[in-house]
N, C-alpha and C. Protein backbone atom coordinates (compact mmCIF):
# COMPACT_ATOMS: atom_id res chain seq x y z
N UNK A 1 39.01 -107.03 13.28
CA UNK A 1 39.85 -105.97 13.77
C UNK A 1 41.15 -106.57 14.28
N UNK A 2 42.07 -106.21 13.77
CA UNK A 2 43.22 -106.35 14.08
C UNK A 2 43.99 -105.71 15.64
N UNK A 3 44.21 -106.29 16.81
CA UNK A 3 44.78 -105.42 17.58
C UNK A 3 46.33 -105.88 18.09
N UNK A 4 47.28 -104.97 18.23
CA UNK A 4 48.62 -105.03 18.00
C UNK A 4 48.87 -104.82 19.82
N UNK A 5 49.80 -105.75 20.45
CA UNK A 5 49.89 -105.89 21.24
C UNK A 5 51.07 -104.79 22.32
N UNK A 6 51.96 -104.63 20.57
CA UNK A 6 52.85 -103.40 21.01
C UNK A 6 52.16 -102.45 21.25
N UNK A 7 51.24 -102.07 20.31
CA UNK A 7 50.69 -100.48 20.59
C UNK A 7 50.29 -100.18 22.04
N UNK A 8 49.53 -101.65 22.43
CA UNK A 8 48.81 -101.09 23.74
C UNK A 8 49.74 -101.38 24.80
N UNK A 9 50.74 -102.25 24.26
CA UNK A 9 52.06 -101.88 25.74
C UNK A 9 52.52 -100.47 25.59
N UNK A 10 52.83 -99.81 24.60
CA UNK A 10 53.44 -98.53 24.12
C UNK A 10 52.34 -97.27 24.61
N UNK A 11 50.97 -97.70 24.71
CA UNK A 11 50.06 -96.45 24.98
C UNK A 11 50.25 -97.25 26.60
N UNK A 12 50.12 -97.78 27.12
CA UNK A 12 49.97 -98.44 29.00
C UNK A 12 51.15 -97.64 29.58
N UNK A 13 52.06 -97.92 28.35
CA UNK A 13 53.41 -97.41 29.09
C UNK A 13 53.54 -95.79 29.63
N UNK A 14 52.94 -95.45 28.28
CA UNK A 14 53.13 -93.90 28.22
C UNK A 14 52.11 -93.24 29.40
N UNK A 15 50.72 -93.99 29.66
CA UNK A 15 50.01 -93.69 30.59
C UNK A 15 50.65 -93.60 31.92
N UNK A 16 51.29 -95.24 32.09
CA UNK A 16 52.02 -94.84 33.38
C UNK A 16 53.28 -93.86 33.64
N UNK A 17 53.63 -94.09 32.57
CA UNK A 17 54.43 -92.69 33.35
C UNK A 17 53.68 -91.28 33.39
N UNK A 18 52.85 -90.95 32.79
CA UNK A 18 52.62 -89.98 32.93
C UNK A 18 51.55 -89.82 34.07
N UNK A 19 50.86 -90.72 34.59
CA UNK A 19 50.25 -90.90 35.62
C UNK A 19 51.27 -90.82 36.92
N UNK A 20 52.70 -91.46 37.28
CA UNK A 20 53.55 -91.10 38.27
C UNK A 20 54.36 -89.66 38.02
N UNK A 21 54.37 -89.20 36.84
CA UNK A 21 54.35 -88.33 37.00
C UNK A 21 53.58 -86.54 37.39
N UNK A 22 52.24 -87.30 37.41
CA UNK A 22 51.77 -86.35 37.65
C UNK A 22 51.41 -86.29 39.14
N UNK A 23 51.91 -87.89 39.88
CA UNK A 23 51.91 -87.76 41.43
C UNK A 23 52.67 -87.70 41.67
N UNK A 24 53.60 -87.27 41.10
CA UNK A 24 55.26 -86.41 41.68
C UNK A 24 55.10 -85.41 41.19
N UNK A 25 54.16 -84.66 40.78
CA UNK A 25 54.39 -83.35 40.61
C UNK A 25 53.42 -82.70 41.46
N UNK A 26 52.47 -83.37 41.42
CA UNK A 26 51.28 -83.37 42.57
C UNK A 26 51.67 -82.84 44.01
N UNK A 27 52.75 -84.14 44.41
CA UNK A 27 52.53 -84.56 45.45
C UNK A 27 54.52 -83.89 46.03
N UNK A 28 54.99 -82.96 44.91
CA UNK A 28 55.82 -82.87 45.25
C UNK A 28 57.05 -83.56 45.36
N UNK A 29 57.06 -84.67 45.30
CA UNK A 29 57.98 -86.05 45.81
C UNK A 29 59.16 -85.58 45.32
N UNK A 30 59.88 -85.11 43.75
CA UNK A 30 60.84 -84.85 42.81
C UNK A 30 61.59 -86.32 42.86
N UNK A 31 61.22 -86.70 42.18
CA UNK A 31 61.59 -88.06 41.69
C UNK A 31 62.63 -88.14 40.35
N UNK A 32 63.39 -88.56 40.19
CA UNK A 32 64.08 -88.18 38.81
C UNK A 32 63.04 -89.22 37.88
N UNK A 33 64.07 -88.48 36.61
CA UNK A 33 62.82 -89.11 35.32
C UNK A 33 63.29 -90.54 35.06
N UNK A 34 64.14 -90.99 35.33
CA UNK A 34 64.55 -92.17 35.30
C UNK A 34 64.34 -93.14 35.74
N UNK A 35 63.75 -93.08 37.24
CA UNK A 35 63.04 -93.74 38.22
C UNK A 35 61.31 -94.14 37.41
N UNK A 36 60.93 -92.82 37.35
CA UNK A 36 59.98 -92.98 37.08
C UNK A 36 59.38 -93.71 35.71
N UNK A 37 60.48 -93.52 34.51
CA UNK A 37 60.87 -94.46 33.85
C UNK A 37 61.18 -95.54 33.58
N UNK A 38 61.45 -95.72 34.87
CA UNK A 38 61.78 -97.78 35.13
C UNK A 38 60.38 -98.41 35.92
N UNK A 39 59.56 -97.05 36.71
CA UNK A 39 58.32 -97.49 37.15
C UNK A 39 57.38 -97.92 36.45
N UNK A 40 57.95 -97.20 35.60
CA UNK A 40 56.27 -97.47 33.86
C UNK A 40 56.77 -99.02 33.64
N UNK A 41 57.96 -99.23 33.54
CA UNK A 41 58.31 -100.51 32.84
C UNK A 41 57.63 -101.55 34.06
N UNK A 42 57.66 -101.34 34.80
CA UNK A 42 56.94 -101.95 36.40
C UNK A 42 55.21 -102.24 36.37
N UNK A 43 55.38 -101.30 35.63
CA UNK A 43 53.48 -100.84 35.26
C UNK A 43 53.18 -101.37 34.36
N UNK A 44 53.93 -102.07 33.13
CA UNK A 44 53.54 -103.04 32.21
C UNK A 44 53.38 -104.51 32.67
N UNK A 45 53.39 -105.04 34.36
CA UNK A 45 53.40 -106.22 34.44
C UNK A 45 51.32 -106.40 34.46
N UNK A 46 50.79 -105.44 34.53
CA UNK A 46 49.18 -105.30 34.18
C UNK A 46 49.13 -105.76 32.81
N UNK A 47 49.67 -105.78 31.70
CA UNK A 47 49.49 -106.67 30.83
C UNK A 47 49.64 -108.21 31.17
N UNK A 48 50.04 -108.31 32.13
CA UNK A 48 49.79 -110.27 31.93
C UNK A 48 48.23 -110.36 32.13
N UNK A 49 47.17 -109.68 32.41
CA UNK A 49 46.06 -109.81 32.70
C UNK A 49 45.37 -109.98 31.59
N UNK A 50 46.44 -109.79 29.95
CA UNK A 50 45.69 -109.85 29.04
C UNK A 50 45.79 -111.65 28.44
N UNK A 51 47.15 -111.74 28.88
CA UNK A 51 47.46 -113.46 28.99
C UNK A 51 46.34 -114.26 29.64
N UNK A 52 46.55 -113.80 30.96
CA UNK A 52 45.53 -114.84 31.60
C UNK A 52 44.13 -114.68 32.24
N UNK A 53 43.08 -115.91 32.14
CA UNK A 53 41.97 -115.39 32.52
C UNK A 53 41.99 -115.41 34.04
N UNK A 54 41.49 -114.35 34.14
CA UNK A 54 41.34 -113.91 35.95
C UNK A 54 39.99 -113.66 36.80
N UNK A 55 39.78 -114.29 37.59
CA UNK A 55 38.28 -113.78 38.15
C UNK A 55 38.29 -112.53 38.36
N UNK A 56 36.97 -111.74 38.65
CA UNK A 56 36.94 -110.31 38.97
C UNK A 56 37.59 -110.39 40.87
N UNK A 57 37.65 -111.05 41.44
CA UNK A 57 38.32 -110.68 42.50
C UNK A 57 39.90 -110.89 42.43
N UNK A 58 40.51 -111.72 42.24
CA UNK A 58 41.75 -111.64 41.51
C UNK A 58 42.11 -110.64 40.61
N UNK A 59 41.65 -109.89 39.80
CA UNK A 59 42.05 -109.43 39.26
C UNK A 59 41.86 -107.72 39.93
N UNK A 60 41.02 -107.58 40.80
CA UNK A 60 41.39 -106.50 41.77
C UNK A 60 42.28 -106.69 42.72
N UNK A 61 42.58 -107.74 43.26
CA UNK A 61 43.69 -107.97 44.57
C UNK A 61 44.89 -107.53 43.46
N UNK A 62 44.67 -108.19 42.47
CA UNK A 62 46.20 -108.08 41.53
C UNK A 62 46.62 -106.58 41.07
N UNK A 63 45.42 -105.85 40.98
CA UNK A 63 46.06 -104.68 40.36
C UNK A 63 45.96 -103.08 42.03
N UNK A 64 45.68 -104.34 43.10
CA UNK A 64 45.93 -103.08 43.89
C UNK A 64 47.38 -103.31 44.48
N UNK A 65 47.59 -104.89 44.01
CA UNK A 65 49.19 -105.20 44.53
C UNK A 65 49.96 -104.50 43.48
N UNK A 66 49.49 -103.99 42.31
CA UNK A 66 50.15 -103.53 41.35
C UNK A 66 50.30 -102.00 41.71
N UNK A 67 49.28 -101.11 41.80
CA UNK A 67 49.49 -100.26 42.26
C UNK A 67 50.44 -99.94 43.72
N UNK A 68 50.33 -100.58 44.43
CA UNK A 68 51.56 -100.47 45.39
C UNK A 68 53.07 -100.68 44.55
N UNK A 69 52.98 -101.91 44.29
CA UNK A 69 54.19 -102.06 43.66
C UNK A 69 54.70 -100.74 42.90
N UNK A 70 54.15 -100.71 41.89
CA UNK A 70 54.32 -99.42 40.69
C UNK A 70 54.69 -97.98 42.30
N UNK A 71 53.65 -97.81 43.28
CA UNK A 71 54.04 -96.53 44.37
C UNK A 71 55.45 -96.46 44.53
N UNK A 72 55.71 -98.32 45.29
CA UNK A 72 56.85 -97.86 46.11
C UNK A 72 58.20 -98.04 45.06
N UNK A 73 58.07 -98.67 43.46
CA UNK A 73 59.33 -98.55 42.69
C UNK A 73 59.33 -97.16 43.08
N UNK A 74 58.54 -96.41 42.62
CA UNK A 74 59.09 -95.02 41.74
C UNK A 74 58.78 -93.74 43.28
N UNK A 75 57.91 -94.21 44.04
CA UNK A 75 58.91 -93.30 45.07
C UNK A 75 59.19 -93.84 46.59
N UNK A 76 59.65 -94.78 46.45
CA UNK A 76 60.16 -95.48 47.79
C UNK A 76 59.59 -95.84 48.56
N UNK A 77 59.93 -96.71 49.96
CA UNK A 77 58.61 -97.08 50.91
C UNK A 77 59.54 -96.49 51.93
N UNK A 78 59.00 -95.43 52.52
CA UNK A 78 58.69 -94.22 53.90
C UNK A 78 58.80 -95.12 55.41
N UNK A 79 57.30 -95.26 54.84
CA UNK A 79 56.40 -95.70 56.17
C UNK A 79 54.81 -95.97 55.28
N UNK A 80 53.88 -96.81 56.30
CA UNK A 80 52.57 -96.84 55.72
C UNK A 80 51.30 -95.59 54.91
N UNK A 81 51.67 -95.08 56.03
CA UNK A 81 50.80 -93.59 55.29
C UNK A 81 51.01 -92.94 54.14
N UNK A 82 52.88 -93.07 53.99
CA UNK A 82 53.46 -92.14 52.99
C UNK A 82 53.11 -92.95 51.58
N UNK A 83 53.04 -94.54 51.63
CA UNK A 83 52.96 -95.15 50.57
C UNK A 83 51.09 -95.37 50.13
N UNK A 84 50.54 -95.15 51.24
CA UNK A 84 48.96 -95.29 51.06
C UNK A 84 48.48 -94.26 50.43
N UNK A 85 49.43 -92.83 51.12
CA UNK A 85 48.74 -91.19 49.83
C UNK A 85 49.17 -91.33 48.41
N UNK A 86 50.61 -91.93 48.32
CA UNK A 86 50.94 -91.85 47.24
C UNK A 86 50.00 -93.43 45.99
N UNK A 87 49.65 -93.98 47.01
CA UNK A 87 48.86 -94.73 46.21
C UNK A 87 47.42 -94.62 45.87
N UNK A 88 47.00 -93.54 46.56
CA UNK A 88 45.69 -93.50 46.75
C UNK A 88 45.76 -91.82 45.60
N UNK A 89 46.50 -91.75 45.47
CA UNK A 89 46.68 -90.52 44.39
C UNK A 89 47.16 -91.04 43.06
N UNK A 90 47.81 -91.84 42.88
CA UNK A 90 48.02 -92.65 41.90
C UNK A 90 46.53 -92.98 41.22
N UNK A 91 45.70 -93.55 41.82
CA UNK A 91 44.30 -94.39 41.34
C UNK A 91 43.35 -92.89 41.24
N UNK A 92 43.66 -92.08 42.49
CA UNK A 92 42.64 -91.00 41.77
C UNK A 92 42.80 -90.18 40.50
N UNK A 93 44.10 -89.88 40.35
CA UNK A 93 44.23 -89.60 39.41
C UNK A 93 44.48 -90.66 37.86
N UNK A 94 44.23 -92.06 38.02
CA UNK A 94 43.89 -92.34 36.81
C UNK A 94 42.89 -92.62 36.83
N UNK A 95 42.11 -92.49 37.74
CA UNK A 95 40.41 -92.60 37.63
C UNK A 95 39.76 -91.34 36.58
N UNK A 96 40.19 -90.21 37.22
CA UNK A 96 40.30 -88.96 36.27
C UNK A 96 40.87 -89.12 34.65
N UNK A 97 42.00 -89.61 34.76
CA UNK A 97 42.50 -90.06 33.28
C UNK A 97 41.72 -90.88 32.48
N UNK A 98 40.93 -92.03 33.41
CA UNK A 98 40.47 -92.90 32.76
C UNK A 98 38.99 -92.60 32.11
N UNK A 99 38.24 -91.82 32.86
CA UNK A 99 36.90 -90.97 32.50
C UNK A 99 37.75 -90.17 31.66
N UNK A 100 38.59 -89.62 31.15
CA UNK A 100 38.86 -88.40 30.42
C UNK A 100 38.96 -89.15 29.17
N UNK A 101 39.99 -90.29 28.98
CA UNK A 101 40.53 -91.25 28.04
C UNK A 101 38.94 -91.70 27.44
N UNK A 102 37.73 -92.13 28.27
CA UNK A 102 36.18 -92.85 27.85
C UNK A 102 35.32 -91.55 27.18
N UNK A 103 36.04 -90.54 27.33
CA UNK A 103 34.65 -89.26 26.76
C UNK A 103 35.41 -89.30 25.78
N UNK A 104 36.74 -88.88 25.80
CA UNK A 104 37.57 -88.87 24.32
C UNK A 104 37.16 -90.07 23.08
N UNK A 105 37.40 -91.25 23.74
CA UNK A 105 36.84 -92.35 23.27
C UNK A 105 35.67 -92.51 22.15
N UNK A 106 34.89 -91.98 23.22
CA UNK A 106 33.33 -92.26 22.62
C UNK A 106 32.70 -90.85 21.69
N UNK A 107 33.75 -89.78 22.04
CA UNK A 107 33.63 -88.54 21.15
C UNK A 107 34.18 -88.62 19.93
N UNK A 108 35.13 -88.85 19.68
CA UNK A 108 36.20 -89.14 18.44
C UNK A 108 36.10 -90.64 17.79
N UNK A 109 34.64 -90.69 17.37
CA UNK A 109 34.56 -91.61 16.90
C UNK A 109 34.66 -92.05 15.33
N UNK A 110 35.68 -92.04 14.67
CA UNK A 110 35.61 -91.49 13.10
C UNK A 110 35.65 -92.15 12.43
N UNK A 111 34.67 -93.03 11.51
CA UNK A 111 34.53 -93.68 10.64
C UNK A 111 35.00 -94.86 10.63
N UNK A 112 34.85 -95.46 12.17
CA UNK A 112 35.44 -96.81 12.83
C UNK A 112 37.14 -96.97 12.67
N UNK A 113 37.47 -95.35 12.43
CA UNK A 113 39.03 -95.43 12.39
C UNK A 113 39.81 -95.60 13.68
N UNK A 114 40.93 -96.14 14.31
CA UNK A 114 40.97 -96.66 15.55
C UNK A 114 42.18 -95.88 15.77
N UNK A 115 42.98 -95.50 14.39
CA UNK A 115 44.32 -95.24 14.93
C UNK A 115 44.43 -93.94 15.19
N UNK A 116 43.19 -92.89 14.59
CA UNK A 116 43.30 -91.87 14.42
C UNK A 116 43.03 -91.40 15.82
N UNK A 117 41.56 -92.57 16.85
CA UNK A 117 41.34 -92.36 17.52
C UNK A 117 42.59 -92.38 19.01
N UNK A 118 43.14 -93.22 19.23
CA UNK A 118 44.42 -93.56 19.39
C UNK A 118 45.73 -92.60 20.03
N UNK A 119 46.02 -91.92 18.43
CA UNK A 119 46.53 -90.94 18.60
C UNK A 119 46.17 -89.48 19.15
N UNK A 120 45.07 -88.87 18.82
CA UNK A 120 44.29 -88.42 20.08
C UNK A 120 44.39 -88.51 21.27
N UNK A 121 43.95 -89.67 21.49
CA UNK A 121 44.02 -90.08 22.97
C UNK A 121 45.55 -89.58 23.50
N UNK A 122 46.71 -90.58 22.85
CA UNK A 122 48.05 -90.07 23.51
C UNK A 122 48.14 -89.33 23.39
N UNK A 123 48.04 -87.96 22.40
CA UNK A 123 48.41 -86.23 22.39
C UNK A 123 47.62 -85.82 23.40
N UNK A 124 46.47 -86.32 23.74
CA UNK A 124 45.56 -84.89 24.62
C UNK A 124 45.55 -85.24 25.72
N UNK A 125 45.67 -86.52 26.31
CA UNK A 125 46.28 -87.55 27.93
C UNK A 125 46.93 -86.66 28.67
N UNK A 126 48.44 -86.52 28.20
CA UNK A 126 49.38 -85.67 28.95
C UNK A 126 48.90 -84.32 28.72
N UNK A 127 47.74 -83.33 28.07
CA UNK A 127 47.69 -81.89 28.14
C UNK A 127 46.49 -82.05 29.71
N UNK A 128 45.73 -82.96 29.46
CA UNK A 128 44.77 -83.07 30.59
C UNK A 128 45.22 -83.61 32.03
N UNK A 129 46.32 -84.24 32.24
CA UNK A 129 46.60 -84.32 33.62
C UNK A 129 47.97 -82.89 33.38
N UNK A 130 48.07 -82.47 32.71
CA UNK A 130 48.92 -80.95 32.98
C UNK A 130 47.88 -80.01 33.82
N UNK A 131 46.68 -80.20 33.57
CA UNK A 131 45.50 -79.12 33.44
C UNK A 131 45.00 -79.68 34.79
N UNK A 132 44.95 -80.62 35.26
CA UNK A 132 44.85 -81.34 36.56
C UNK A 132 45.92 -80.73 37.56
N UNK A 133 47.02 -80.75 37.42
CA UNK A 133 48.28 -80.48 38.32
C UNK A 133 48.23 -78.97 38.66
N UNK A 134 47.66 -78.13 37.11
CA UNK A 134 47.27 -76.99 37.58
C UNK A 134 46.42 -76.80 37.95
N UNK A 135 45.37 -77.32 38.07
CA UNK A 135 44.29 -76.75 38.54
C UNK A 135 44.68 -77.07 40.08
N UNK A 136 45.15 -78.61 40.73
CA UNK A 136 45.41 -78.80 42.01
C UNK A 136 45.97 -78.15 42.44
N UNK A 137 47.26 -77.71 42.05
CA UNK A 137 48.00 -76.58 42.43
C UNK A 137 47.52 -75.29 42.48
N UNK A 138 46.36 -74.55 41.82
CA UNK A 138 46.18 -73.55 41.83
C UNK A 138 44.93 -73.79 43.24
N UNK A 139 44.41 -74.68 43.62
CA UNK A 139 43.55 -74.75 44.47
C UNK A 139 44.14 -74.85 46.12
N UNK A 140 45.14 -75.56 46.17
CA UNK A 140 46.51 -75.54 47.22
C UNK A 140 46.61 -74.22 47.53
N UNK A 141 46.89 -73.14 46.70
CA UNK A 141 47.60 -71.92 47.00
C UNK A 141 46.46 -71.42 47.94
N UNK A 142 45.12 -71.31 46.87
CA UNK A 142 44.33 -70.40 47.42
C UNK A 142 43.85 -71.22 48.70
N UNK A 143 43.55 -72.23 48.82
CA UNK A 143 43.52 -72.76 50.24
C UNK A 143 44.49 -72.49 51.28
N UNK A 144 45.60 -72.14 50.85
CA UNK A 144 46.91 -71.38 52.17
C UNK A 144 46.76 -70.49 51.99
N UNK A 145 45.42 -69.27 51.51
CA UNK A 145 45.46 -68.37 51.52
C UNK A 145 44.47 -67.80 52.35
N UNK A 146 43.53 -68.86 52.89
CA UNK A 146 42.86 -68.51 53.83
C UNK A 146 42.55 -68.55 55.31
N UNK A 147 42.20 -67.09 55.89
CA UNK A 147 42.46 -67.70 57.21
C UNK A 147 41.23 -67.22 57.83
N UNK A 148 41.16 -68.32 59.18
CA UNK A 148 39.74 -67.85 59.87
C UNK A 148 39.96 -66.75 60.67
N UNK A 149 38.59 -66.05 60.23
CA UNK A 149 38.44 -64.30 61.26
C UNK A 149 37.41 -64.60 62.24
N UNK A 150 37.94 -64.48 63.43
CA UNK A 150 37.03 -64.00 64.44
C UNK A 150 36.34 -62.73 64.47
């Protein structure tokens, strides 16, 4: 099997942005697209992990320094709290992506075709954290919609 090193910088890339973007849409922040655009490019330094071999503890210290990093490019450093939600929403929501990306995966499995599988993946990624933002958002509202009765 042949694997192409562009593709999977080109699908990482597209993940991350669409992963900060969906914690700026989440989370409100309004970040321009440009920022968040230079964050993805920030978010490709997780490929050196494919360069080098890393223990499993290293290679979690590394990608939670990554996730900060990737927070505070694309929406600034506040204060501690402001950069800990926005990071801690970052990972939940590609935890979500990432279970979504493994069912797709293992569903669309077609005749050991990889690219077909692939492409899939990038078309239906960004409809499923759309469907996330709404659903969060639609759960927000109705939660300010309730109030306690004595």
């Amino acid at each position: 099997m042949v694997v192409y090193v562009e593709v999977i910088m080109l699908i990482n890339y597209i993940f991350d942005f669409c992963l900060l973007l969906t914690v700026d849409l989440t989370l409100k922040r309004h970040i321009s697209i440009k920022r968040l655009l230079f964050s993805a490019v920030v978010g490709e330094l997780s490929m050196l992990t494919l360069l080098w071999n890393i223990d499993g503890f290293s290679l979690i210290l590394f990608k939670i320094g990554l996730g900060f990093l990737l927070s505070v490019s694309a929406f600034k450093f506040k204060d501690i709290k402001y950069t800990f939600y926005n990071v801690a929403n970052l990972y939940f929501i590609g935890i979500i992506l990432g279970g979504f990306i493994t069912f797709l995966y293992n569903e669309f499995f077609i005749n050991r075709e990889y690219s077909l599988k692939y492409l899939i993946v990038i078309l239906i990624s960004p409809i499923a954290l759309y469907i996330y933002y709404t659903i969060t958002k639609q759960f927000r509202i109705n939660y300010n919609n309730r109030y306690k009765v004595v």
